[in-house]
Protein backbone atom coordinates (compact mmCIF):
# COMPACT_ATOMS: atom_id res chain seq x y z
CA UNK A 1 0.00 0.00 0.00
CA UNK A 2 2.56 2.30 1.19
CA UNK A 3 4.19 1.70 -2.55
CA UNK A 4 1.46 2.51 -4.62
CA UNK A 5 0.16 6.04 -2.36
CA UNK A 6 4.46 6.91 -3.08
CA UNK A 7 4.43 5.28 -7.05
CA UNK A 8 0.72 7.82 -7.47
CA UNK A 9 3.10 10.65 -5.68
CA UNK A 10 5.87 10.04 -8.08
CA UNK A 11 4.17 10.46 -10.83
CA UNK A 12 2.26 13.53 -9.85
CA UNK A 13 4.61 15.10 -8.92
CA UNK A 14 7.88 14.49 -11.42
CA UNK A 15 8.37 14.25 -14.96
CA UNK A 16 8.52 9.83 -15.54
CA UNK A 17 9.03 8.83 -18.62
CA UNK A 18 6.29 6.33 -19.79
CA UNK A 19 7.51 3.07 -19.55
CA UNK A 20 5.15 1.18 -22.06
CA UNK A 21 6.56 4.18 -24.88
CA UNK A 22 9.74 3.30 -23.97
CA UNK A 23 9.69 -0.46 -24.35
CA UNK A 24 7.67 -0.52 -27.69
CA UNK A 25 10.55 1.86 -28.71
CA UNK A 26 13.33 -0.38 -27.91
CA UNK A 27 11.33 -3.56 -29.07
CA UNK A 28 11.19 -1.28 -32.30
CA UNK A 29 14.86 -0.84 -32.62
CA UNK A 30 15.88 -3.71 -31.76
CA UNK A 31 13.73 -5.79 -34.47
CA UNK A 32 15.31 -3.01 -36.87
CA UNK A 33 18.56 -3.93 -35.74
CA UNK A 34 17.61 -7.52 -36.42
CA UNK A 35 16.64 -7.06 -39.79
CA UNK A 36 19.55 -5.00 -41.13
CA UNK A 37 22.43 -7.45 -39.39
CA UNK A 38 20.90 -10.78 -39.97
CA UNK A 39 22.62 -13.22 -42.65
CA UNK A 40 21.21 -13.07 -45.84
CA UNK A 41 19.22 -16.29 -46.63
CA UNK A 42 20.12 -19.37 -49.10
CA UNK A 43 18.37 -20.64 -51.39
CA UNK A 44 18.21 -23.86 -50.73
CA UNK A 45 17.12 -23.26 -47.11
CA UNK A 46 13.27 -23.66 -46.88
């Protein structure tokens, strides 16, 4: 209890950063990442 009264302070009262933004955003750049760095494919490899 005493966790979420300070957590609903917190964010009153300071400037957090919104955590779901910021993990779709690095879930973003890291599948970019992915993409550009991966080994191209064979052919033969279906």
């Amino acid at each position: 209890m005493v966790g979420t009264i300070s957590g609903v302070y917190i964010a009153q009262n300071y400037k957090v950063p919104d955590v779901q933004k910021l993990a779709s955003t690095v879930l973003f750049m890291g599948s970019l990442i992915e993409q550009n760095y991966r080994k191209p494919k064979k052919p033969d490899d279906d």
